[in-house]
PDB file of N, CA and C in Angstrom:
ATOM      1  N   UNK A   1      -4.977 142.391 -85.334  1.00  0.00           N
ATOM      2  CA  UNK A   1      -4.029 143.326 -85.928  1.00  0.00           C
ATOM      3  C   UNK A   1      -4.708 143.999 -87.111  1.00  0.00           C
ATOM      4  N   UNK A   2      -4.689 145.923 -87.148  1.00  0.00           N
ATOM      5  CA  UNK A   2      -5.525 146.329 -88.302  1.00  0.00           C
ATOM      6  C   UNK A   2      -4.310 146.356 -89.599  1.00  0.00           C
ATOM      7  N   UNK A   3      -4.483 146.220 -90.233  1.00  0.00           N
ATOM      8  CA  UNK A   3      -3.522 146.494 -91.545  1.00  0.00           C
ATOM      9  C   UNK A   3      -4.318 147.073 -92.539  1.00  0.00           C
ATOM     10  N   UNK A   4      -3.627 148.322 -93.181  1.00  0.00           N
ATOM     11  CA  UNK A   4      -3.871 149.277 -93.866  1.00  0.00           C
ATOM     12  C   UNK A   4      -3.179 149.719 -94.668  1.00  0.00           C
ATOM     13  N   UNK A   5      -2.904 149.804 -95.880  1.00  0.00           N
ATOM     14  CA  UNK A   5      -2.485 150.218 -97.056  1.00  0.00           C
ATOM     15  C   UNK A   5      -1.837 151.581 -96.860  1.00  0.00           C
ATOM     16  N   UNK A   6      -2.686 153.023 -96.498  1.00  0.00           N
ATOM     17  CA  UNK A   6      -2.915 154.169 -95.986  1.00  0.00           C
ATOM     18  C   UNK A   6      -2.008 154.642 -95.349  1.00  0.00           C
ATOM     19  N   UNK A   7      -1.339 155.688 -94.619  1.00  0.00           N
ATOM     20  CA  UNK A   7      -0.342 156.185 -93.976  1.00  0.00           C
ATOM     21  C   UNK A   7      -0.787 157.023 -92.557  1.00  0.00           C
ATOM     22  N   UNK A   8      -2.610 156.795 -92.751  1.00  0.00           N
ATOM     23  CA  UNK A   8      -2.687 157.147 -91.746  1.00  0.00           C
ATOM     24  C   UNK A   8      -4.256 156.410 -91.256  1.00  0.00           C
ATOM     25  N   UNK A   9      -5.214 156.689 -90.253  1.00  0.00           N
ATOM     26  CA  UNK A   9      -5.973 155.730 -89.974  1.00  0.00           C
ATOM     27  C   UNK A   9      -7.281 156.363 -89.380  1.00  0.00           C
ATOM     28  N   UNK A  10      -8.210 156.777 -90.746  1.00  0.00           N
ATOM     29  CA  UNK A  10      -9.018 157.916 -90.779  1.00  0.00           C
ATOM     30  C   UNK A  10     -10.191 157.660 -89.068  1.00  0.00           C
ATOM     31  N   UNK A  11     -10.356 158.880 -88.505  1.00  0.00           N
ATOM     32  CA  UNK A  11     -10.916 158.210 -86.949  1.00  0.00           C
ATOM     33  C   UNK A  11     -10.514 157.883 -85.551  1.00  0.00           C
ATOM     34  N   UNK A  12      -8.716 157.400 -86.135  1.00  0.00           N
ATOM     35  CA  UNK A  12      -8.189 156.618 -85.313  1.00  0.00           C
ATOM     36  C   UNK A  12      -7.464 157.422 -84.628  1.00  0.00           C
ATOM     37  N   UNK A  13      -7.137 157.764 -83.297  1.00  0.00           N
ATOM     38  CA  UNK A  13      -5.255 158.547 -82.767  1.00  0.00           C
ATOM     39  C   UNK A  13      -4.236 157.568 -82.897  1.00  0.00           C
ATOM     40  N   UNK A  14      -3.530 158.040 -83.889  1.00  0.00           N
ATOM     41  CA  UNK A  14      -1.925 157.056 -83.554  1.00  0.00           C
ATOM     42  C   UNK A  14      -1.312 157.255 -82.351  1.00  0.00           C
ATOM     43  N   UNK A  15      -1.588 156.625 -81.445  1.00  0.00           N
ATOM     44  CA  UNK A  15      -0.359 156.924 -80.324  1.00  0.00           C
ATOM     45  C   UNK A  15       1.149 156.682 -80.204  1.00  0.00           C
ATOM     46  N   UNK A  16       1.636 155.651 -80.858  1.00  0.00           N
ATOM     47  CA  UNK A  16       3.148 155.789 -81.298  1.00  0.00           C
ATOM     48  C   UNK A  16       3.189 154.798 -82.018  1.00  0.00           C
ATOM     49  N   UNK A  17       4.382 155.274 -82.885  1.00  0.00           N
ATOM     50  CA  UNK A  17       5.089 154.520 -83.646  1.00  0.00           C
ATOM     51  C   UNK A  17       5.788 153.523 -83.550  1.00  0.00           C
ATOM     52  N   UNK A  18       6.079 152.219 -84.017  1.00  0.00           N
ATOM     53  CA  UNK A  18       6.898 151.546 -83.333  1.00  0.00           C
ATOM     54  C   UNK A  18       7.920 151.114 -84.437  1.00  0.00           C
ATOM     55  N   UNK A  19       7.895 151.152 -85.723  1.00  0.00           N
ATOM     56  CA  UNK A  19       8.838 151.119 -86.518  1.00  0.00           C
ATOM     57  C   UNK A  19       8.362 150.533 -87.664  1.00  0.00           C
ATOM     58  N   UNK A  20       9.882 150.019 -88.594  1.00  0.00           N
ATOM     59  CA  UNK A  20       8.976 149.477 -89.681  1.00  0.00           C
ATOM     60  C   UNK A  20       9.141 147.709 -89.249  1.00  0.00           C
ATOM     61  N   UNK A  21       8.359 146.911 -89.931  1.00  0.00           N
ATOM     62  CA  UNK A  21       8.253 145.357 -89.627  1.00  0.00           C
ATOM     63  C   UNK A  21       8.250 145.062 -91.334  1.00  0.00           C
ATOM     64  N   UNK A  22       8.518 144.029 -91.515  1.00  0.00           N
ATOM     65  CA  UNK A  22       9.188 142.927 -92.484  1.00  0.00           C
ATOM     66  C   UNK A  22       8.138 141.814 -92.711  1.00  0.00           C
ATOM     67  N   UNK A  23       8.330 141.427 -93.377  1.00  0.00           N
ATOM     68  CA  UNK A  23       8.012 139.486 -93.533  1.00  0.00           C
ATOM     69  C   UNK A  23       8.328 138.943 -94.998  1.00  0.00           C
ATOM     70  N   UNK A  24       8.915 138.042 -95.252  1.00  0.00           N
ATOM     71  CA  UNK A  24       9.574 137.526 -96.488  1.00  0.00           C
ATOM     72  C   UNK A  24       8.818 136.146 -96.797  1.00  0.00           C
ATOM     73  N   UNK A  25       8.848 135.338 -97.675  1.00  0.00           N
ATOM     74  CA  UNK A  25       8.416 134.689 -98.101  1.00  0.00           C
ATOM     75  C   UNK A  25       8.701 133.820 -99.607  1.00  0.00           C
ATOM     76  N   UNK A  26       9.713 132.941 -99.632  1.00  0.00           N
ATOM     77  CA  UNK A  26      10.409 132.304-100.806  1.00  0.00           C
ATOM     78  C   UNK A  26       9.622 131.029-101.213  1.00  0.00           C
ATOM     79  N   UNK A  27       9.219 131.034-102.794  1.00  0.00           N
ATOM     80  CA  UNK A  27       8.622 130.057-102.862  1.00  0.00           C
ATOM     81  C   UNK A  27       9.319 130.015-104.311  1.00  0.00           C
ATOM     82  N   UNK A  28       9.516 128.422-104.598  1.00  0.00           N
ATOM     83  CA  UNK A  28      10.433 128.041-105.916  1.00  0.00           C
ATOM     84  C   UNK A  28       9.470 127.119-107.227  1.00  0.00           C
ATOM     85  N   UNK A  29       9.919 127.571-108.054  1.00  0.00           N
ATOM     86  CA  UNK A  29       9.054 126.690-109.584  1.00  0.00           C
ATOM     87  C   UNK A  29      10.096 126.062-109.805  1.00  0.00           C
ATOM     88  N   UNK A  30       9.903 124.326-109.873  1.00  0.00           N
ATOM     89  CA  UNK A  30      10.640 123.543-110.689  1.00  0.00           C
ATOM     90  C   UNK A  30      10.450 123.886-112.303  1.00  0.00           C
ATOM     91  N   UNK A  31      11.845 123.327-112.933  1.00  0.00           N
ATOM     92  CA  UNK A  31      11.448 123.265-114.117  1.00  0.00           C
ATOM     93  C   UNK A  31       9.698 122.654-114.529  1.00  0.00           C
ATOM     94  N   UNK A  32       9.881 121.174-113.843  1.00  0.00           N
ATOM     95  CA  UNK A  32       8.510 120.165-115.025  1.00  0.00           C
ATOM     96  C   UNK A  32       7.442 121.611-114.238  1.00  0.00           C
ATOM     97  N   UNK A  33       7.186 122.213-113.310  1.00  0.00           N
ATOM     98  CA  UNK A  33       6.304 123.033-113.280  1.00  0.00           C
ATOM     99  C   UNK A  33       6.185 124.174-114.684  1.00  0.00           C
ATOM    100  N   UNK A  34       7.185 124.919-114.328  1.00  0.00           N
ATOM    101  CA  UNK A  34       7.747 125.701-115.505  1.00  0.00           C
ATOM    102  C   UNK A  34       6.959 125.268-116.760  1.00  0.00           C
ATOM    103  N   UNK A  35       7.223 124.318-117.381  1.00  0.00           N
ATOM    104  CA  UNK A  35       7.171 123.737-118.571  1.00  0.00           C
ATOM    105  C   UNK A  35       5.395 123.226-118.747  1.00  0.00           C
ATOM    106  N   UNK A  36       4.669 122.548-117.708  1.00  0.00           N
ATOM    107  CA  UNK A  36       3.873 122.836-117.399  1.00  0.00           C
ATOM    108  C   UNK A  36       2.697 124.149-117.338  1.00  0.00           C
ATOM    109  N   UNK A  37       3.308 125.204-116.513  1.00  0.00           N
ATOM    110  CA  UNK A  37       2.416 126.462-116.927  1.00  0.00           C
ATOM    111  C   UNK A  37       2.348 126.583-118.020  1.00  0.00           C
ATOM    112  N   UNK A  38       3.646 127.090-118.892  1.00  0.00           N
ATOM    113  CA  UNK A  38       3.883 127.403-120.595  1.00  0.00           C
ATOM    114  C   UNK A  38       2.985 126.983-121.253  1.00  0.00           C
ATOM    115  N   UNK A  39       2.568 125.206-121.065  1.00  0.00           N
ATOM    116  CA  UNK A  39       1.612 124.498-121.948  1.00  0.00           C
ATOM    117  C   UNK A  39       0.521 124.834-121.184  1.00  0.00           C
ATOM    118  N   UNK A  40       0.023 125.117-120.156  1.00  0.00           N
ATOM    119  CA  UNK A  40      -1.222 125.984-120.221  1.00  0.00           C
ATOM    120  C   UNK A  40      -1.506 127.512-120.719  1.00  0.00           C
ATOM    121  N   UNK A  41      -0.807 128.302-120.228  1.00  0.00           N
ATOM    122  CA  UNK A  41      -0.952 129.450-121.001  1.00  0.00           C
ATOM    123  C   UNK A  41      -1.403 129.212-122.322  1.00  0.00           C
ATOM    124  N   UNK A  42      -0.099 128.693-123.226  1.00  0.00           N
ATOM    125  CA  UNK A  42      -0.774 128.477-124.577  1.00  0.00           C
ATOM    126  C   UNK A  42      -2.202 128.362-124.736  1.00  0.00           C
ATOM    127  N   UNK A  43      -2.607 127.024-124.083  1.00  0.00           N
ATOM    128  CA  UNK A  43      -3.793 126.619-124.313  1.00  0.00           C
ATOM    129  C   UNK A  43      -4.871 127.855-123.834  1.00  0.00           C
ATOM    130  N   UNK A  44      -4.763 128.519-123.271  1.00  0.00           N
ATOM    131  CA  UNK A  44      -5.820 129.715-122.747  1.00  0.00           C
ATOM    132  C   UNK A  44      -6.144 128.839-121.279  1.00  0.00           C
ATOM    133  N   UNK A  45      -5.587 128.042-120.256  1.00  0.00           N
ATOM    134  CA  UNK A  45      -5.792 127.812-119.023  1.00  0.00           C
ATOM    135  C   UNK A  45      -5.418 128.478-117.960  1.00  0.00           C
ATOM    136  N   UNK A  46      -5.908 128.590-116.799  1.00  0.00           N
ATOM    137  CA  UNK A  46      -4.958 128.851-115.709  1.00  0.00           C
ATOM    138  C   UNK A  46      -4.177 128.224-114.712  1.00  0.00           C
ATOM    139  N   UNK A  47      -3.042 128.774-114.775  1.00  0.00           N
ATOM    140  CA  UNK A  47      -1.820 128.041-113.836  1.00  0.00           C
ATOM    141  C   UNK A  47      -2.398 128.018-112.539  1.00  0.00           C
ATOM    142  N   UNK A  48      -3.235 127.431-111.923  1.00  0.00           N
ATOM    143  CA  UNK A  48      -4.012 127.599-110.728  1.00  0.00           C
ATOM    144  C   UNK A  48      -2.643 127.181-109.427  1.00  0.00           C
ATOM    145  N   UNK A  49      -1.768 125.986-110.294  1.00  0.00           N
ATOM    146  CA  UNK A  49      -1.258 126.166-108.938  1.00  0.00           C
ATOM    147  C   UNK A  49      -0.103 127.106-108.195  1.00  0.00           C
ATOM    148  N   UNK A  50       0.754 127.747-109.531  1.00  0.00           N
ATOM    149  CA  UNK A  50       1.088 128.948-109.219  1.00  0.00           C
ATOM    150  C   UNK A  50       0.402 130.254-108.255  1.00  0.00           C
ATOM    151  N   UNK A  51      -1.302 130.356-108.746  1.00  0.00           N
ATOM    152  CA  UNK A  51      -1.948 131.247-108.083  1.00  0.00           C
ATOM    153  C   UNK A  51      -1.294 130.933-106.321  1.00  0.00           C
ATOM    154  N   UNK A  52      -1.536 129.737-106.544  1.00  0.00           N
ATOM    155  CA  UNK A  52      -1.898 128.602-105.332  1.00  0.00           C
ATOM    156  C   UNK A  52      -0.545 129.032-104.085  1.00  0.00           C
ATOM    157  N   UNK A  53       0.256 128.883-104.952  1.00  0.00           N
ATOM    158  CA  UNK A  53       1.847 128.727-103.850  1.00  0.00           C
ATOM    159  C   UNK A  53       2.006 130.408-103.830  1.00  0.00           C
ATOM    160  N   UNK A  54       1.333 131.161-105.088  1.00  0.00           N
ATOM    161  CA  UNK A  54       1.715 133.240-104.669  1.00  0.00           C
ATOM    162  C   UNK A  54       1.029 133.468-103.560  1.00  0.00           C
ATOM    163  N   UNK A  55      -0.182 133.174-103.330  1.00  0.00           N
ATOM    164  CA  UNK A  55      -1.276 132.973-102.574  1.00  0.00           C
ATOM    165  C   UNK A  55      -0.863 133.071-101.073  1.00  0.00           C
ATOM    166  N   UNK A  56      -0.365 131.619-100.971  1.00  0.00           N
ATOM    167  CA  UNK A  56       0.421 130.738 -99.946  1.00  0.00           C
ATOM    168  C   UNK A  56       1.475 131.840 -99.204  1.00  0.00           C
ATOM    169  N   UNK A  57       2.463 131.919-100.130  1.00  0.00           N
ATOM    170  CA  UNK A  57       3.587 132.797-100.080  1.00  0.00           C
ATOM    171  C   UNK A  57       3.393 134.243 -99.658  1.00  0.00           C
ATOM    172  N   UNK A  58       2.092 134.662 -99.832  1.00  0.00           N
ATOM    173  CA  UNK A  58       1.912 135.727 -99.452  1.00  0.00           C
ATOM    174  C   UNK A  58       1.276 135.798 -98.305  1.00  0.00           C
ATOM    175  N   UNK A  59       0.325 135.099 -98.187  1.00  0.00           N
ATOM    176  CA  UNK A  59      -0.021 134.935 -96.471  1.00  0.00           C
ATOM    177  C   UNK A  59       1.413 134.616 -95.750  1.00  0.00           C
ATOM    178  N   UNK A  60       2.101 134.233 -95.595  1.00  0.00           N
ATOM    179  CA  UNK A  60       3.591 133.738 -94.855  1.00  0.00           C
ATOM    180  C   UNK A  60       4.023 134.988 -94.902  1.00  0.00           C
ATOM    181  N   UNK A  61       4.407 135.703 -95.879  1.00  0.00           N
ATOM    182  CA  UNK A  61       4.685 136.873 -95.313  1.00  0.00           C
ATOM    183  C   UNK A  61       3.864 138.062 -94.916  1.00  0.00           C
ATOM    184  N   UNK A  62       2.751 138.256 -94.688  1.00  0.00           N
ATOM    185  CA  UNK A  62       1.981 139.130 -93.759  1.00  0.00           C
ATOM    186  C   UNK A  62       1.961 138.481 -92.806  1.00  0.00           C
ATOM    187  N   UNK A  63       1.863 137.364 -92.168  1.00  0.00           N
ATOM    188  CA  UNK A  63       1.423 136.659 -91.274  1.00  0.00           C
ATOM    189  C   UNK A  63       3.686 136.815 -90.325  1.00  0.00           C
ATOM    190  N   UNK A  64       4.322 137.000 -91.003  1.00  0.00           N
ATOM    191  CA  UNK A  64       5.220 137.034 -90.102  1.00  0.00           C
ATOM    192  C   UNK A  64       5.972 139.021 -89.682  1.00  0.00           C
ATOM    193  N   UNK A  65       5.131 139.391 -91.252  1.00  0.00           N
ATOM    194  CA  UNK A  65       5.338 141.084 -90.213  1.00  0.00           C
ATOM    195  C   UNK A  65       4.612 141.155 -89.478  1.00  0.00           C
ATOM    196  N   UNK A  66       3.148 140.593 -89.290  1.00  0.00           N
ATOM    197  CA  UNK A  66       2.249 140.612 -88.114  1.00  0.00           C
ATOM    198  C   UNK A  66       2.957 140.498 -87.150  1.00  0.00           C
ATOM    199  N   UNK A  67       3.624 139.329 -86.984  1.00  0.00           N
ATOM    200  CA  UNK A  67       3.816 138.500 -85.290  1.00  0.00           C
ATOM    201  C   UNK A  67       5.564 139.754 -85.167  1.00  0.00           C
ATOM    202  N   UNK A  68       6.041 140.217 -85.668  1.00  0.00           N
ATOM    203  CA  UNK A  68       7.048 141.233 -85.707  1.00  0.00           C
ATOM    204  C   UNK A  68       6.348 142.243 -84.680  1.00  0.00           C
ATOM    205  N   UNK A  69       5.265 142.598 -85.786  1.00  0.00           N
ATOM    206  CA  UNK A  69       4.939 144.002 -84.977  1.00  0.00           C
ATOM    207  C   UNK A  69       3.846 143.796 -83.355  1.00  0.00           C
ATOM    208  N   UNK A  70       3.409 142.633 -83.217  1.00  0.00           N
ATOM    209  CA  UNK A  70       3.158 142.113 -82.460  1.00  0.00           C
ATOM    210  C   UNK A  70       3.959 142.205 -81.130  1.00  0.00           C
ATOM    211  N   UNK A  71       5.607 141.474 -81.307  1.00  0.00           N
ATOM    212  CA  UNK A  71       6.282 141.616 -80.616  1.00  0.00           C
ATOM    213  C   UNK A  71       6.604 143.223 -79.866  1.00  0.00           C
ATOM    214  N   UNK A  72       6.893 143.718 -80.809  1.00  0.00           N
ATOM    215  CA  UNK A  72       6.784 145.553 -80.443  1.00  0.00           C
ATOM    216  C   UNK A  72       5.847 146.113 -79.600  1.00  0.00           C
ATOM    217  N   UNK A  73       4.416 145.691 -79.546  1.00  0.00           N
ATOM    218  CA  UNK A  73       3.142 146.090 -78.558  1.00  0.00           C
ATOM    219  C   UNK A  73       2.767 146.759 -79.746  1.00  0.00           C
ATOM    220  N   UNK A  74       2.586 146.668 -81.143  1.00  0.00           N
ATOM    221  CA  UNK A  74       2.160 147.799 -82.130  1.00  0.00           C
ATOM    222  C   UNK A  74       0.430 146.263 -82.061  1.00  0.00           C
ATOM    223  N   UNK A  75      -0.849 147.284 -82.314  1.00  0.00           N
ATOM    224  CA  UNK A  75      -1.788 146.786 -82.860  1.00  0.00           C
ATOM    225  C   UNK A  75      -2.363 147.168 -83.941  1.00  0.00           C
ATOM    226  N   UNK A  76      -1.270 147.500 -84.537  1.00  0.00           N
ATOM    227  CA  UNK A  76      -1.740 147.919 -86.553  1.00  0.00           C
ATOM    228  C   UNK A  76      -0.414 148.175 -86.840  1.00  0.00           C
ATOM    229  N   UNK A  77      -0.682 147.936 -88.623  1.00  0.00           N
ATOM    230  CA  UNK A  77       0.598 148.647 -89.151  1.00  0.00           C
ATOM    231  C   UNK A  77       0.372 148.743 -90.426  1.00  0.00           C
ATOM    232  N   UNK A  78       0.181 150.401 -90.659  1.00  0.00           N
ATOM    233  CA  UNK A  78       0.089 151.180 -91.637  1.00  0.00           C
ATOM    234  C   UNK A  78       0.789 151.347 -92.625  1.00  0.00           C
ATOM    235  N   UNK A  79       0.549 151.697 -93.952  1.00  0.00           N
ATOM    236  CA  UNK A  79       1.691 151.917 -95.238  1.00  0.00           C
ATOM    237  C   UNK A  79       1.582 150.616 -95.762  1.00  0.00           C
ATOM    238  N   UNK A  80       1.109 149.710 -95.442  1.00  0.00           N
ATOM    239  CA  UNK A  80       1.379 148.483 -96.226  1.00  0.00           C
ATOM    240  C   UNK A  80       1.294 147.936 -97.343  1.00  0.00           C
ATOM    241  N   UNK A  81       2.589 147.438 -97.911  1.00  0.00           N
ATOM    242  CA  UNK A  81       2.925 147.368 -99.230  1.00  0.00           C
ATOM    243  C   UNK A  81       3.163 145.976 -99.534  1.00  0.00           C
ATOM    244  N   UNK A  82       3.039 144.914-100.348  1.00  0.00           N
ATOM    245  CA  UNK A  82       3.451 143.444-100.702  1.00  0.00           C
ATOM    246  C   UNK A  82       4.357 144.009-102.102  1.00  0.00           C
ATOM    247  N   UNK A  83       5.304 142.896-102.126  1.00  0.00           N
ATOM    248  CA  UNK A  83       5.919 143.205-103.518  1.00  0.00           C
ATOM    249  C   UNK A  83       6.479 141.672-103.635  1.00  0.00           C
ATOM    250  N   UNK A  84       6.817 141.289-105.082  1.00  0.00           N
ATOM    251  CA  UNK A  84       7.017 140.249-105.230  1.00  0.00           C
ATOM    252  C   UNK A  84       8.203 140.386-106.829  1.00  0.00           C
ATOM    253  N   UNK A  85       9.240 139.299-106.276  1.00  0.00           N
ATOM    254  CA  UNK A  85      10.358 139.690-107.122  1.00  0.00           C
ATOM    255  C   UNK A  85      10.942 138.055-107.586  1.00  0.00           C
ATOM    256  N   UNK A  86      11.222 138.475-108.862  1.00  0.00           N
ATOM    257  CA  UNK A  86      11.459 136.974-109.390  1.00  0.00           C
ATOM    258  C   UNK A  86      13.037 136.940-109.208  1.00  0.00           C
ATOM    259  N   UNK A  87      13.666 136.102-108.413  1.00  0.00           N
ATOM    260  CA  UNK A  87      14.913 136.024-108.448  1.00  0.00           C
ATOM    261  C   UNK A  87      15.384 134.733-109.238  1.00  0.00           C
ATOM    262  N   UNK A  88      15.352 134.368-110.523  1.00  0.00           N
ATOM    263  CA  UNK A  88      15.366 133.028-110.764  1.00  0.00           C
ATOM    264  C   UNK A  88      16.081 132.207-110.508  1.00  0.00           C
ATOM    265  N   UNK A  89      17.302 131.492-110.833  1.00  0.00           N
ATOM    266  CA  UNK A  89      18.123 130.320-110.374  1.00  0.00           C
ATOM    267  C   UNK A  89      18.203 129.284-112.030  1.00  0.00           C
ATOM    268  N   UNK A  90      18.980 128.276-111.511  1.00  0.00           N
ATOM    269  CA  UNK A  90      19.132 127.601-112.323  1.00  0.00           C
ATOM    270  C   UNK A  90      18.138 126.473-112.684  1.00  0.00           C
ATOM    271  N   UNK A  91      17.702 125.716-112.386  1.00  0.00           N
ATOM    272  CA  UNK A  91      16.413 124.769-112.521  1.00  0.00           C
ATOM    273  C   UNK A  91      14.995 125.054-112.572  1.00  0.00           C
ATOM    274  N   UNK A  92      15.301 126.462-112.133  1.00  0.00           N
ATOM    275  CA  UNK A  92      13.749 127.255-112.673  1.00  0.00           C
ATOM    276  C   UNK A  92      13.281 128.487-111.623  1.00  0.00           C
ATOM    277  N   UNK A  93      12.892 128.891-111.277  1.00  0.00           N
ATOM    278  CA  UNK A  93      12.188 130.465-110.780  1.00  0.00           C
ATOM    279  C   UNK A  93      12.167 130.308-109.093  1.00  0.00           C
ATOM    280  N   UNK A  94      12.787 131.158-108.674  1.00  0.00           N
ATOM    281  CA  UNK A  94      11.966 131.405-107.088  1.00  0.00           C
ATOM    282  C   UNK A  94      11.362 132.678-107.106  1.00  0.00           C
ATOM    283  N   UNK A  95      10.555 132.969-106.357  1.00  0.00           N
ATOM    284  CA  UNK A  95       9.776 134.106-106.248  1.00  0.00           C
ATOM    285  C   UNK A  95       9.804 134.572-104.715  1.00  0.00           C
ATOM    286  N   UNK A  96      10.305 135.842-104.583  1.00  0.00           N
ATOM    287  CA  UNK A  96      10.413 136.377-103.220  1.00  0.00           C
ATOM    288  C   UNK A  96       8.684 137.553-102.938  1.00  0.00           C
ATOM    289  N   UNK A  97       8.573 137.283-102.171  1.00  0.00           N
ATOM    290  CA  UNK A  97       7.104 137.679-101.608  1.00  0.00           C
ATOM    291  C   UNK A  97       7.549 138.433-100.399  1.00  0.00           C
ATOM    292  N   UNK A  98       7.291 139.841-100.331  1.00  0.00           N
ATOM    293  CA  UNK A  98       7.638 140.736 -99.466  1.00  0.00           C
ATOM    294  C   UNK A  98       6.520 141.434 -98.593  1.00  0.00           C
ATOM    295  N   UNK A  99       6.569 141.642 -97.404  1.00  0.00           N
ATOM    296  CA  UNK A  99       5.668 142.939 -96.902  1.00  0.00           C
ATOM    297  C   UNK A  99       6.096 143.537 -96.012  1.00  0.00           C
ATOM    298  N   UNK A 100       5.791 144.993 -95.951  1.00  0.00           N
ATOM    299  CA  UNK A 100       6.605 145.711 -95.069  1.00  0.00           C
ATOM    300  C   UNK A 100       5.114 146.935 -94.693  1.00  0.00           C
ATOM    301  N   UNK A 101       5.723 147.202 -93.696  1.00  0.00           N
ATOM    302  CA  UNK A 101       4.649 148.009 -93.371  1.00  0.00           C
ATOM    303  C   UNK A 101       5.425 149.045 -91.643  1.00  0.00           C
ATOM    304  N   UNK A 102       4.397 150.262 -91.425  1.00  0.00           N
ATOM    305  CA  UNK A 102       5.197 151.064 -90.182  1.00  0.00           C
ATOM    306  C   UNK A 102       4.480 149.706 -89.182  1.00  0.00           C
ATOM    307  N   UNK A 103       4.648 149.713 -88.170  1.00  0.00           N
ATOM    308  CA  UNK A 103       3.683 149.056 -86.755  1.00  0.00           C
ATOM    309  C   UNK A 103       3.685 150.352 -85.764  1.00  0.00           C
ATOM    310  N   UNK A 104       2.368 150.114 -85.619  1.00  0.00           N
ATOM    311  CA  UNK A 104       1.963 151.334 -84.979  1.00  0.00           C
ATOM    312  C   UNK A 104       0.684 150.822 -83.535  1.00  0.00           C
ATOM    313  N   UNK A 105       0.668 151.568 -82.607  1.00  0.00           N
ATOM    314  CA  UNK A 105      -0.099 151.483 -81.726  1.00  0.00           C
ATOM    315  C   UNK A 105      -1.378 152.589 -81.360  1.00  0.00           C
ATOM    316  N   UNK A 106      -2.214 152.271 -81.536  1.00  0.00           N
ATOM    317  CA  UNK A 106      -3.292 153.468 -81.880  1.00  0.00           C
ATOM    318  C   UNK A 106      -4.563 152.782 -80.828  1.00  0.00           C
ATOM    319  N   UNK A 107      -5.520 154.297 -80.426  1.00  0.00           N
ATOM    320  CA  UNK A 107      -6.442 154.030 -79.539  1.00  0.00           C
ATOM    321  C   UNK A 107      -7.224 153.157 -80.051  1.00  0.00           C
TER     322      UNK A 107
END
């Protein structure tokens, strides 16, 4: 599957469109995590395992607009955008991990 940022696919013929595709991806910070990063930051460290689970979270969702546009017969999908949104909660942070992209079928 090609994935491309771009809106279009320099070289390539788009032969059709197949729509837009999705993939989501929820991943949650306990508080003792929470409280944890804080005291690294301070210190000048990195929260490696935060990197770790955005990381995570973000492969899960490319990896399920893939198999979306997959389903469609699309073998690329162009425009692709990740976004990531803190929805917090009460005991501490979830983080929604998004990607969306057209799926498209091209020579």
């Amino acid at each position: 599957m090609l994935l491309s940022s771009t809106n279009t696919l320099e070289n390539e013929k788009i032969i059709e469109y197949k729509g837009i595709v999705t993939g989501e991806s929820l991943i949650g910070a306990n508080v003792y995590k929470d409280l944890f990063s804080g005291v690294r930051d301070v210190v000048g460290g990195r929260t490696s395992k935060y990197e770790e689970e955005i990381e995570k979270a973000r492969r899960i969702a490319v990896q399920s607009m893939e198999e979306k546009a997959e389903k469609l017969g699309a073998n690329g999908i162009i425009g692709v955008s990740i976004s990531y949104d803190n929805l917090g909660g009460t005991m501490g942070n979830t983080i929604l991990v998004s990607a969306y992209g057209t799926a498209i079928h091209f020579e």
